[in-house]
C-alpha atoms as a PDB file:
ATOM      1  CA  UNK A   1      98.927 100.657 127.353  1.00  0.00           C
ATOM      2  CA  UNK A   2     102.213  99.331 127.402  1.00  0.00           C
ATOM      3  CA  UNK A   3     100.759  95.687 126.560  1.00  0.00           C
ATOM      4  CA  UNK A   4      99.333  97.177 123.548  1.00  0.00           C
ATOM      5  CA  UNK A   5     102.451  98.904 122.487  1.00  0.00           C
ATOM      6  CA  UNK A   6     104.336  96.046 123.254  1.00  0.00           C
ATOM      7  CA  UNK A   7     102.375  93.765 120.740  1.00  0.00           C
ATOM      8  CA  UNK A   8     103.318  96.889 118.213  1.00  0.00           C
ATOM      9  CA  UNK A   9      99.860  98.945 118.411  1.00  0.00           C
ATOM     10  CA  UNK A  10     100.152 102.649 118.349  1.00  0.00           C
ATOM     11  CA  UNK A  11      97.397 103.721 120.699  1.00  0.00           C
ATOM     12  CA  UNK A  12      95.990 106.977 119.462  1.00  0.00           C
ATOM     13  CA  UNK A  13      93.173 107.465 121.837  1.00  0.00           C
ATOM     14  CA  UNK A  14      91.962 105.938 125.248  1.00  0.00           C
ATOM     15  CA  UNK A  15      89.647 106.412 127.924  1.00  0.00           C
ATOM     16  CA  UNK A  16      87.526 103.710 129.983  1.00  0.00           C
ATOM     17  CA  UNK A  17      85.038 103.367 126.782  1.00  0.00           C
ATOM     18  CA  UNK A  18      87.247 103.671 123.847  1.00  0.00           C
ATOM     19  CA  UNK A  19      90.453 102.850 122.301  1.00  0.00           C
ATOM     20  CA  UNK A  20      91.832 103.846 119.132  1.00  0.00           C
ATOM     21  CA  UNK A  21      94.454 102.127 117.820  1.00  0.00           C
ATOM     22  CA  UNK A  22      96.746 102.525 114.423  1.00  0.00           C
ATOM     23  CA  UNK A  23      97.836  99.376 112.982  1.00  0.00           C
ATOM     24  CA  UNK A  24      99.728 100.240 110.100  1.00  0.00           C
ATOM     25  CA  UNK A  25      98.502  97.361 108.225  1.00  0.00           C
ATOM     26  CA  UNK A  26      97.279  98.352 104.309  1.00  0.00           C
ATOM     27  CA  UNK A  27      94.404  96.273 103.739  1.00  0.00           C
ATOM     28  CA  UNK A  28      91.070  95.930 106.015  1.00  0.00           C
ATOM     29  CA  UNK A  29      91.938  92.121 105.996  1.00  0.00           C
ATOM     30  CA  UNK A  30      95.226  92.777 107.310  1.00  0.00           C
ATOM     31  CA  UNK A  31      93.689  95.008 110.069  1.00  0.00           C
ATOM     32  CA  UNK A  32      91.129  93.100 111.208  1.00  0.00           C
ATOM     33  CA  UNK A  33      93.694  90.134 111.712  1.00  0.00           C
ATOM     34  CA  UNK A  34      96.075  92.391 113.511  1.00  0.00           C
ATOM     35  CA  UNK A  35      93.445  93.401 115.952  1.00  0.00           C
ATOM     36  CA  UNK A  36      91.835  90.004 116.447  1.00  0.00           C
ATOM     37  CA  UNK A  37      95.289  88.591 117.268  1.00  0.00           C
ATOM     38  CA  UNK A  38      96.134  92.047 120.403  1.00  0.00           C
ATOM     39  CA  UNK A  39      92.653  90.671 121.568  1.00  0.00           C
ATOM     40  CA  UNK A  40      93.101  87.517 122.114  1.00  0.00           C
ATOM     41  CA  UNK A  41      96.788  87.765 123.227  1.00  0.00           C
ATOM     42  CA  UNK A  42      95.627  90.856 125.695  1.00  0.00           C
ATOM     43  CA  UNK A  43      92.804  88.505 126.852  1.00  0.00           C
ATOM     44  CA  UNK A  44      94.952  85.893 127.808  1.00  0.00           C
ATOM     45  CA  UNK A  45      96.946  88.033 130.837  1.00  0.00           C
ATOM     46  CA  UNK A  46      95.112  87.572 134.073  1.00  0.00           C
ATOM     47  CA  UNK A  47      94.787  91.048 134.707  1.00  0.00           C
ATOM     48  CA  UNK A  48      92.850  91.770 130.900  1.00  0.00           C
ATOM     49  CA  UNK A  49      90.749  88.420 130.972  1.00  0.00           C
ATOM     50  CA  UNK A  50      87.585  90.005 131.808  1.00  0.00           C
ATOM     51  CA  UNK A  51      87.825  93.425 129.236  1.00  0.00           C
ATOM     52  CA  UNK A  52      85.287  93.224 126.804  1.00  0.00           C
ATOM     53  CA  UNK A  53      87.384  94.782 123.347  1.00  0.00           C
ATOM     54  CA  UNK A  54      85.143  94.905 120.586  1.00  0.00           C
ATOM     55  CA  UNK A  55      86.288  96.492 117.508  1.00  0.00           C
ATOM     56  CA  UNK A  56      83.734  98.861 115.911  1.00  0.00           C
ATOM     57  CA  UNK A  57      85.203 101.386 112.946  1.00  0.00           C
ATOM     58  CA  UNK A  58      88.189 101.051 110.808  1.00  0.00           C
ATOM     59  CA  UNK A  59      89.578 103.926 109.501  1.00  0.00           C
ATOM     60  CA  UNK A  60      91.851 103.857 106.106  1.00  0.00           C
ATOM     61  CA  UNK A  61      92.891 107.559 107.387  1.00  0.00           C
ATOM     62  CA  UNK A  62      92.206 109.040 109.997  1.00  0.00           C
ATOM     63  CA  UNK A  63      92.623 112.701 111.557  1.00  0.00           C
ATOM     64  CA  UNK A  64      92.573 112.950 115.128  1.00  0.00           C
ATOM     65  CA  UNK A  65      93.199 116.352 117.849  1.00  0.00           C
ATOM     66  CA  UNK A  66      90.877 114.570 120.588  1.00  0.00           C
ATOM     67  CA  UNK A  67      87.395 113.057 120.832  1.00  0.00           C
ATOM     68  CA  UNK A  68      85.813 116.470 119.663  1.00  0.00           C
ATOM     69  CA  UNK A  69      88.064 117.125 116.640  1.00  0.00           C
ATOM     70  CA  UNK A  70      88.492 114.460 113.811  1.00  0.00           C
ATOM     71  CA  UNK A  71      87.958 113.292 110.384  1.00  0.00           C
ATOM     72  CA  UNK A  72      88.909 110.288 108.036  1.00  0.00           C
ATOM     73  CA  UNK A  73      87.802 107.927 105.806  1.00  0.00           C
ATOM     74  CA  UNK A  74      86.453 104.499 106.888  1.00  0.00           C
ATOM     75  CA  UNK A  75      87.410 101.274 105.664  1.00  0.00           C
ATOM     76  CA  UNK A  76      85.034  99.053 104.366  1.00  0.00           C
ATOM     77  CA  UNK A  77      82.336 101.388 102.962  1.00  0.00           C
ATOM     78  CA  UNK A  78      81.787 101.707  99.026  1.00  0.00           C
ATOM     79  CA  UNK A  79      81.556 105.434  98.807  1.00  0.00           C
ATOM     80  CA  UNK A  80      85.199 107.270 100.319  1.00  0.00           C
ATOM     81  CA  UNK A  81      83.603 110.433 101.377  1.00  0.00           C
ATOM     82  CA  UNK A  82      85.176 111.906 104.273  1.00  0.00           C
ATOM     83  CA  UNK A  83      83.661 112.302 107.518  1.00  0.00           C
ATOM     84  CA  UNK A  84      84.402 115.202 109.831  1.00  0.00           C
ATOM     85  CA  UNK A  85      83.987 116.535 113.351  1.00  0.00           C
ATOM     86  CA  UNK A  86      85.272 119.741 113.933  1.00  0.00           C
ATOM     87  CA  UNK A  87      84.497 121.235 116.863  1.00  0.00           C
ATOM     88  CA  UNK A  88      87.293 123.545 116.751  1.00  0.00           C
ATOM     89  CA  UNK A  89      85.645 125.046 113.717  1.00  0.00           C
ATOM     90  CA  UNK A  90      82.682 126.321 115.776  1.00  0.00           C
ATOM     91  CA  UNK A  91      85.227 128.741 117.756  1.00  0.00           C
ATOM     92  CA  UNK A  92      86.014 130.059 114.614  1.00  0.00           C
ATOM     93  CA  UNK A  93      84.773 133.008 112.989  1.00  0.00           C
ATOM     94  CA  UNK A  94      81.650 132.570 111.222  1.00  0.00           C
ATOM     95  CA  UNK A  95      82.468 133.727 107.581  1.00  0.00           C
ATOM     96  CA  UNK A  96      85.322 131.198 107.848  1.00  0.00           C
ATOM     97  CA  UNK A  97      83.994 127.706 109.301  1.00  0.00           C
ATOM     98  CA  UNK A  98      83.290 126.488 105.753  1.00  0.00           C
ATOM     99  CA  UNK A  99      86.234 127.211 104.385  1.00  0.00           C
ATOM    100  CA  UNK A 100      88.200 125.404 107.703  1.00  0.00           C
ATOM    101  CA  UNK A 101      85.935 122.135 106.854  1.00  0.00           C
ATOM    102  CA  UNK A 102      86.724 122.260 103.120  1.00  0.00           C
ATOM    103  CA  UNK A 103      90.234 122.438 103.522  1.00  0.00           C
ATOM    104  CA  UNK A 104      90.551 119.799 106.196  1.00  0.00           C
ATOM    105  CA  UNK A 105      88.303 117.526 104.360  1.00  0.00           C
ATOM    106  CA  UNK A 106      90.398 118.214 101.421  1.00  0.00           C
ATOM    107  CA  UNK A 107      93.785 117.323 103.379  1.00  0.00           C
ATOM    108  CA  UNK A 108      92.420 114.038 104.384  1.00  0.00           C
ATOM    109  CA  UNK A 109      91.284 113.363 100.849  1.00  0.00           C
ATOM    110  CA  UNK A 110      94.730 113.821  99.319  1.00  0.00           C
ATOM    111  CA  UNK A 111      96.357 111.831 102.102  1.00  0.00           C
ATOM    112  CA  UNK A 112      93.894 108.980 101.392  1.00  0.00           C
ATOM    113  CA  UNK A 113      94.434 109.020  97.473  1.00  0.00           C
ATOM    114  CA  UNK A 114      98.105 109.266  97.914  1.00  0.00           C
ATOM    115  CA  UNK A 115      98.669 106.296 100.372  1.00  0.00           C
ATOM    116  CA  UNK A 116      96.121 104.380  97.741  1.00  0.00           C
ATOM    117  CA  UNK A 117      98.439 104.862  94.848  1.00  0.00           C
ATOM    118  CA  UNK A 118     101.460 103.664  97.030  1.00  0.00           C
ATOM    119  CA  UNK A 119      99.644 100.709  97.622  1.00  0.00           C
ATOM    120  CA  UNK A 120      98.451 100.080  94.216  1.00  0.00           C
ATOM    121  CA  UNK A 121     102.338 100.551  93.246  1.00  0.00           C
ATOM    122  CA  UNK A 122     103.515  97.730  95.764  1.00  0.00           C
END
């Protein structure tokens, strides 16, 4: 971990079979070059050399509790619908689970479409 934060990655999940990482960058391009350069560099330390790091999602937002808990929008795809996993929301009451989805989802949505228009304003 402290590799990866020292090569500026903000590590927002890990366990022995994933790692979620924030990168900052604003464009897909910029992320995927970011995260091709903390491979190789991390691969290059004796002790990493035999890791296998294969990225596998991009997220332009992301929400994220834990593993069972999340929601964002990935990068990449043509239609910016927002994907969810709430488990939380099943220890909710019933008559209120949809309503807990909607207004996540929604959050996430207006987070997205904000942080577009700052980059279409750059």
């Amino acid at each position: 971990m402290h590799h990866l934060k020292d090569l500026g990655c903000n590590v927002i999940f890990a366990n022995f079979h994933k790692l979620i990482i924030a990168t900052e960058r604003s464009t897909l391009d910029a992320a995927e070059s970011f995260i091709a350069f903390v491979i190789e560099t991390i691969k290059q330390k004796p002790l990493f050399a035999v890791i296998q790091l294969t990225p596998v999602e991009y997220w332009r937002t992301l929400l994220f509790k834990d593993w069972y808990n999340q929601g964002g929008i990935k990068e990449g795809t043509a239609d910016k619908k927002v994907i969810a996993k709430w488990d939380i929301a099943l220890h909710l009451p019933e008559s209120i689970q949809r309503k807990f989805l909607l207004t996540v989802s929604e959050y996430i949505l207006k987070v997205f479409r904000y942080n577009t228009r700052l980059q279409h304003a750059e």
